[in-house]
C-alpha atoms as a PDB file:
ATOM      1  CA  UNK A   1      32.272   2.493   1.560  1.00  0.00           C
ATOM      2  CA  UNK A   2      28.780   1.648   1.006  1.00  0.00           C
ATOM      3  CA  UNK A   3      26.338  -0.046   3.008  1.00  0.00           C
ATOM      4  CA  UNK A   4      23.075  -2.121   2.249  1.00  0.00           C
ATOM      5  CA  UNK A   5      19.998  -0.955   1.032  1.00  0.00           C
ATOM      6  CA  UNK A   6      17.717  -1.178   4.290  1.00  0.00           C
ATOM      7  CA  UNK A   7      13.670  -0.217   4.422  1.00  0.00           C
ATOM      8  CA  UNK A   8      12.191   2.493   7.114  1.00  0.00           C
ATOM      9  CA  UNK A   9       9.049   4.125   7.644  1.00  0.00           C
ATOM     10  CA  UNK A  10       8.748   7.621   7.176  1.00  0.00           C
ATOM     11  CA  UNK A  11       6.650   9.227  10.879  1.00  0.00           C
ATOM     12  CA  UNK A  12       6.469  13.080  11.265  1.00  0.00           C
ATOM     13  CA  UNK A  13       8.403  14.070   7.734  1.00  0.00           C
ATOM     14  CA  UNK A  14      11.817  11.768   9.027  1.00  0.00           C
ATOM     15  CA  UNK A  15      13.241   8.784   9.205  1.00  0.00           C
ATOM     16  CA  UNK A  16      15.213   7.366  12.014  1.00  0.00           C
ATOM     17  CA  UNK A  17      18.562   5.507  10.443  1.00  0.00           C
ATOM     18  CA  UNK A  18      21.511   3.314  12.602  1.00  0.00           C
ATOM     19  CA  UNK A  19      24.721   3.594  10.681  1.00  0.00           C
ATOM     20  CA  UNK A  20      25.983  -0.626  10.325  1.00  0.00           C
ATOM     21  CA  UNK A  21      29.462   0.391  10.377  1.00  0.00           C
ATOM     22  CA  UNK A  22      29.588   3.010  13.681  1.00  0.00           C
ATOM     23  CA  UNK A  23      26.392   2.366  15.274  1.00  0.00           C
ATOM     24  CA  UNK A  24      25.538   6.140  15.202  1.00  0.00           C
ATOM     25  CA  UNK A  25      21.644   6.598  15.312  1.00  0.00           C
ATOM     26  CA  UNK A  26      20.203  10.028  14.045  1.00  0.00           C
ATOM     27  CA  UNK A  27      17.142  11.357  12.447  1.00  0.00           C
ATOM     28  CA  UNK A  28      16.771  12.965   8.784  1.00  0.00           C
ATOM     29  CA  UNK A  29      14.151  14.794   7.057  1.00  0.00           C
ATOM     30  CA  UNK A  30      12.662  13.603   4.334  1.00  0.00           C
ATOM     31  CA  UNK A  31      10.181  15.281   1.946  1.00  0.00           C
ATOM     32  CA  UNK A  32       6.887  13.403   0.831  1.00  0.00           C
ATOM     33  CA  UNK A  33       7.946  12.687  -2.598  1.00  0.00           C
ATOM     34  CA  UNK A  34      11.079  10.819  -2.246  1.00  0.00           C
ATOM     35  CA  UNK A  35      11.119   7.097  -2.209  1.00  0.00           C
ATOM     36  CA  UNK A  36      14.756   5.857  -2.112  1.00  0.00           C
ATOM     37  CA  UNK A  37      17.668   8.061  -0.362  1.00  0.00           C
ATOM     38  CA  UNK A  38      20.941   7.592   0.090  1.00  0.00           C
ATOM     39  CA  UNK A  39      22.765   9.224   3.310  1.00  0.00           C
ATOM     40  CA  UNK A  40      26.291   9.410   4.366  1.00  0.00           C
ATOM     41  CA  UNK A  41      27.330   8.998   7.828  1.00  0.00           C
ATOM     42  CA  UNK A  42      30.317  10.613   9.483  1.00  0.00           C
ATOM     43  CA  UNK A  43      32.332   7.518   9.679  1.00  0.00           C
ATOM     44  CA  UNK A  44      32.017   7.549   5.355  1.00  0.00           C
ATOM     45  CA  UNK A  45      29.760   4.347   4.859  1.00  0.00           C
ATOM     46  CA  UNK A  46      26.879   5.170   2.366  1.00  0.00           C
ATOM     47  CA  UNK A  47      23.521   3.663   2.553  1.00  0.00           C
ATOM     48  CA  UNK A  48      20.654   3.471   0.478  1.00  0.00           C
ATOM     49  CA  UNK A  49      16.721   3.748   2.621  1.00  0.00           C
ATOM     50  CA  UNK A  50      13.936   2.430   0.462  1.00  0.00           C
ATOM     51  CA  UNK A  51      11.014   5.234   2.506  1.00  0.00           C
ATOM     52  CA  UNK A  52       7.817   3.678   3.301  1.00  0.00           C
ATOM     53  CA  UNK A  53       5.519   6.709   3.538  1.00  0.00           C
ATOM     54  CA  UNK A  54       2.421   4.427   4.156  1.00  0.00           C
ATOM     55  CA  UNK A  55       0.018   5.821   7.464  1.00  0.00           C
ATOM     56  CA  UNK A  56      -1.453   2.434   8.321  1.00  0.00           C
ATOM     57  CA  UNK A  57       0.816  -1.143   7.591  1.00  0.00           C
ATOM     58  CA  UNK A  58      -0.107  -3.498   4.704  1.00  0.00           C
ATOM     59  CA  UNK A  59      -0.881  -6.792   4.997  1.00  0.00           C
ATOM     60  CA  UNK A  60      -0.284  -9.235   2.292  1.00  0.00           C
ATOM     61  CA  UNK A  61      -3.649 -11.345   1.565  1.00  0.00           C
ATOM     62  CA  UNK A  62      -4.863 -13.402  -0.667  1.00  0.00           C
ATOM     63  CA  UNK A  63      -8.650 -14.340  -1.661  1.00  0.00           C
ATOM     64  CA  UNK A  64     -11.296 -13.904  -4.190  1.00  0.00           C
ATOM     65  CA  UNK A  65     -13.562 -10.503  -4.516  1.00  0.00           C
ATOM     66  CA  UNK A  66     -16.067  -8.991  -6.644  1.00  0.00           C
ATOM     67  CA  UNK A  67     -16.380  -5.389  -8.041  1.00  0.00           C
ATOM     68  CA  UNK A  68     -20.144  -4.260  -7.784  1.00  0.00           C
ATOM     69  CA  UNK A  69     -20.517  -2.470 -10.319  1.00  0.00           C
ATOM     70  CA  UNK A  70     -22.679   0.512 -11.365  1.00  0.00           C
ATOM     71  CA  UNK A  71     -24.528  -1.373 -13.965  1.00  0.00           C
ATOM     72  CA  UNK A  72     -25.127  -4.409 -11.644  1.00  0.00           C
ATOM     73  CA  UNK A  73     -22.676  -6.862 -13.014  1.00  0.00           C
ATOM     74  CA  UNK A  74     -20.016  -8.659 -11.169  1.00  0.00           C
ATOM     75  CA  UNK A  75     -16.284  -8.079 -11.795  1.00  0.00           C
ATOM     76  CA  UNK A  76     -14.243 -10.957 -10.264  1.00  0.00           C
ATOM     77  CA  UNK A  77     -10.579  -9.681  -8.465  1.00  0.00           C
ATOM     78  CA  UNK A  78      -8.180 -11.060  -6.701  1.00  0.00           C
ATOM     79  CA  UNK A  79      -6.930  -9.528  -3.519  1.00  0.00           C
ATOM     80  CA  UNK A  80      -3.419  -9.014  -2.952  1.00  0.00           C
ATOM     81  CA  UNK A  81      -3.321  -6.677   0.002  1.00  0.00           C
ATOM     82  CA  UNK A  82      -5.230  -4.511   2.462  1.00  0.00           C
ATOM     83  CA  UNK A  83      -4.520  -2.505   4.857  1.00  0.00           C
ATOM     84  CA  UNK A  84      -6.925  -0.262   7.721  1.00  0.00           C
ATOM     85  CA  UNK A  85      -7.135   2.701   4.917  1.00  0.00           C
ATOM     86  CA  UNK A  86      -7.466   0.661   1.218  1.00  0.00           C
ATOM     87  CA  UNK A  87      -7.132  -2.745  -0.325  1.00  0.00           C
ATOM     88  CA  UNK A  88      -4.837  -3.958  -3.787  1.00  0.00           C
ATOM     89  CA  UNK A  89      -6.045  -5.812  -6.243  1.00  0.00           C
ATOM     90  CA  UNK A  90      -5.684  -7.396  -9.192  1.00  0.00           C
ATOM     91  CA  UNK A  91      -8.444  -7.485 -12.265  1.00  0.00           C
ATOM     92  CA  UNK A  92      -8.478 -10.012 -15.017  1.00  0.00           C
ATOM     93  CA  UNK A  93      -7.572  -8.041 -18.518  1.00  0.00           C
ATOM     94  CA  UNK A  94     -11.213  -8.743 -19.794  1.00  0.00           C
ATOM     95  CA  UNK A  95     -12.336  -6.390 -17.010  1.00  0.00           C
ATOM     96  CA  UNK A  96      -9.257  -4.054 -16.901  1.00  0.00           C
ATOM     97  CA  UNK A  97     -11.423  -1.387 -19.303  1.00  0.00           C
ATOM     98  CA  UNK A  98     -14.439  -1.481 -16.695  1.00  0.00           C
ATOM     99  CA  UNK A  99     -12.482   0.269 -14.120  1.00  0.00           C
ATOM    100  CA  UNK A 100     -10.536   3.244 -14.091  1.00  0.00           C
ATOM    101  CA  UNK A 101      -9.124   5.863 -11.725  1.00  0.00           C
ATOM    102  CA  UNK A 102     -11.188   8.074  -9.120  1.00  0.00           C
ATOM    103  CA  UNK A 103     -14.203   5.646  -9.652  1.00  0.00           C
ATOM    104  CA  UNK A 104     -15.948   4.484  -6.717  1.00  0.00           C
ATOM    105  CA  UNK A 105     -17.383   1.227  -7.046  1.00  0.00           C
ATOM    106  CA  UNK A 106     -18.223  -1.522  -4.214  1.00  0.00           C
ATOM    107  CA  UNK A 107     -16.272  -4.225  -3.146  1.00  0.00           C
ATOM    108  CA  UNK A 108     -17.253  -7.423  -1.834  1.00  0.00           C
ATOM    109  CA  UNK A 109     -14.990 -10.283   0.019  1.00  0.00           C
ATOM    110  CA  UNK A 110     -14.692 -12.247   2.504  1.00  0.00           C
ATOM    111  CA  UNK A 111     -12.814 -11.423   5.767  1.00  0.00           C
ATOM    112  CA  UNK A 112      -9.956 -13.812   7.609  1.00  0.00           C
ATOM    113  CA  UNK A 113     -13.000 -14.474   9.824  1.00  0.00           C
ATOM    114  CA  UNK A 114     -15.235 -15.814   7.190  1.00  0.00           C
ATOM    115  CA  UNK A 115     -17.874 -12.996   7.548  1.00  0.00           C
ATOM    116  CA  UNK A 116     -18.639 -11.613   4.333  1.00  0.00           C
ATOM    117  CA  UNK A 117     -18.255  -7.903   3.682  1.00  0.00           C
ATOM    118  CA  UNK A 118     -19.011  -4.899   0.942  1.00  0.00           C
ATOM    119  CA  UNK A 119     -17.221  -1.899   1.209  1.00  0.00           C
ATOM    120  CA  UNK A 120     -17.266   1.484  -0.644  1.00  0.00           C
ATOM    121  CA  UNK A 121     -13.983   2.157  -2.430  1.00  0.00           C
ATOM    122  CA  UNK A 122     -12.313   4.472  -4.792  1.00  0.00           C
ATOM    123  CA  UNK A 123      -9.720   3.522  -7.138  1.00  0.00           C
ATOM    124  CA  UNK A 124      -6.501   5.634  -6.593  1.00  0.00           C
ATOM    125  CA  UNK A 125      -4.307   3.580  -8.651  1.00  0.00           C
ATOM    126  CA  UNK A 126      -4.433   1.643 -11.738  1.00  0.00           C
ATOM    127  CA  UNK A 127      -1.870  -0.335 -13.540  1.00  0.00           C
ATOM    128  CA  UNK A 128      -2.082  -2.552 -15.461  1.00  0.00           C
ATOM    129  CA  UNK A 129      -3.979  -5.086 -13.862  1.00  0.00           C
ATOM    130  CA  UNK A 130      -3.246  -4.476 -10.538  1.00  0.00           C
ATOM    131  CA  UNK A 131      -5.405  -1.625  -8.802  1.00  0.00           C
ATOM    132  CA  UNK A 132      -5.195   0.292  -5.944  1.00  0.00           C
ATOM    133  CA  UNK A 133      -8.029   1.506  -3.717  1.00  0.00           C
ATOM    134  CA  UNK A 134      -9.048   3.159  -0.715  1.00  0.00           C
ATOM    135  CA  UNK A 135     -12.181   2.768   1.680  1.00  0.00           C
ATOM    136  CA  UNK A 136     -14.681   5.438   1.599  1.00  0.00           C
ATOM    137  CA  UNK A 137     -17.256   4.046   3.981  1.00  0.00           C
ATOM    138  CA  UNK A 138     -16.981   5.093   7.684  1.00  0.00           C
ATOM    139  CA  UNK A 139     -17.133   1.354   8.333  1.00  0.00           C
ATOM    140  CA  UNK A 140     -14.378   0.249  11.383  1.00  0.00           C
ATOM    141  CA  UNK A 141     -11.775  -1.810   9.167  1.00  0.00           C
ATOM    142  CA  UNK A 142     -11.373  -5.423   9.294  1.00  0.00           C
ATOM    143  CA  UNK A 143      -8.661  -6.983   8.087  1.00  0.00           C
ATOM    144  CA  UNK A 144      -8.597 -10.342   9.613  1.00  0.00           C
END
């Protein structure tokens, strides 16, 4: 038998899983690298874990930034999601070649709240368009 594909979040190096069919709970261990996982219960039904290894939750956003970058220009992005530890992105392709991975550039947008902020980042993912980035600043977060 096989089951749905279901989503958990990996805490301490496991996962906590409810079979659908038996209603058996358990815990597995699961190493960093591994994204998807299937797992077998006693009863036979197979199910397939999409593992969110994420510390802090992401929020889906949406808005306008701007990349400050190192030669003073502006970079206009759009801001796809953020979360207490880094933000996603997206650049326009005429500005895809300006930034690239392990840079650390400054970001500026403004908050749910309406107040405007810059923040320190590093890029720690890049493609295509869409870029990754975590805060470097020891600025509290603000997400709303």
């Amino acid at each position: 038998m096989r089951g749905r594909t279901q989503t958990c979040t990996v805490k301490d190096g496991r996962i906590r899983i409810t079979c659908s069919n038996c209603r058996k709970r358990r815990y597995v261990a699961v190493p960093g690298n591994v994204r998807r996982k299937s797992i077998r219960c006693h009863c036979g039904l197979s199910t397939t874990y999409n593992l969110n290894h994420r510390v802090y939750a992401r929020e889906s956003t949406c808005g306008k930034g701007f990349l400050l970058l190192a030669n003073g220009r502006e970079c206009p992005v759009y801001l796809c999601d953020i979360s207490l530890g880094g933000i996603g992105f997206n650049i326009p392709p005429h500005y895809a070649r300006t930034v690239s991975k392990a840079k650390e550039l400054r970001l500026k947008y403004r908050s749910g709240a309406g107040s405007s902020m810059i923040r320190r980042i590093r890029i720690t993912s890049l493609i295509n368009n869409r870029a990754g980035a975590e805060f470097i600043d020891g600025k509290p977060p603000s997400l709303f």
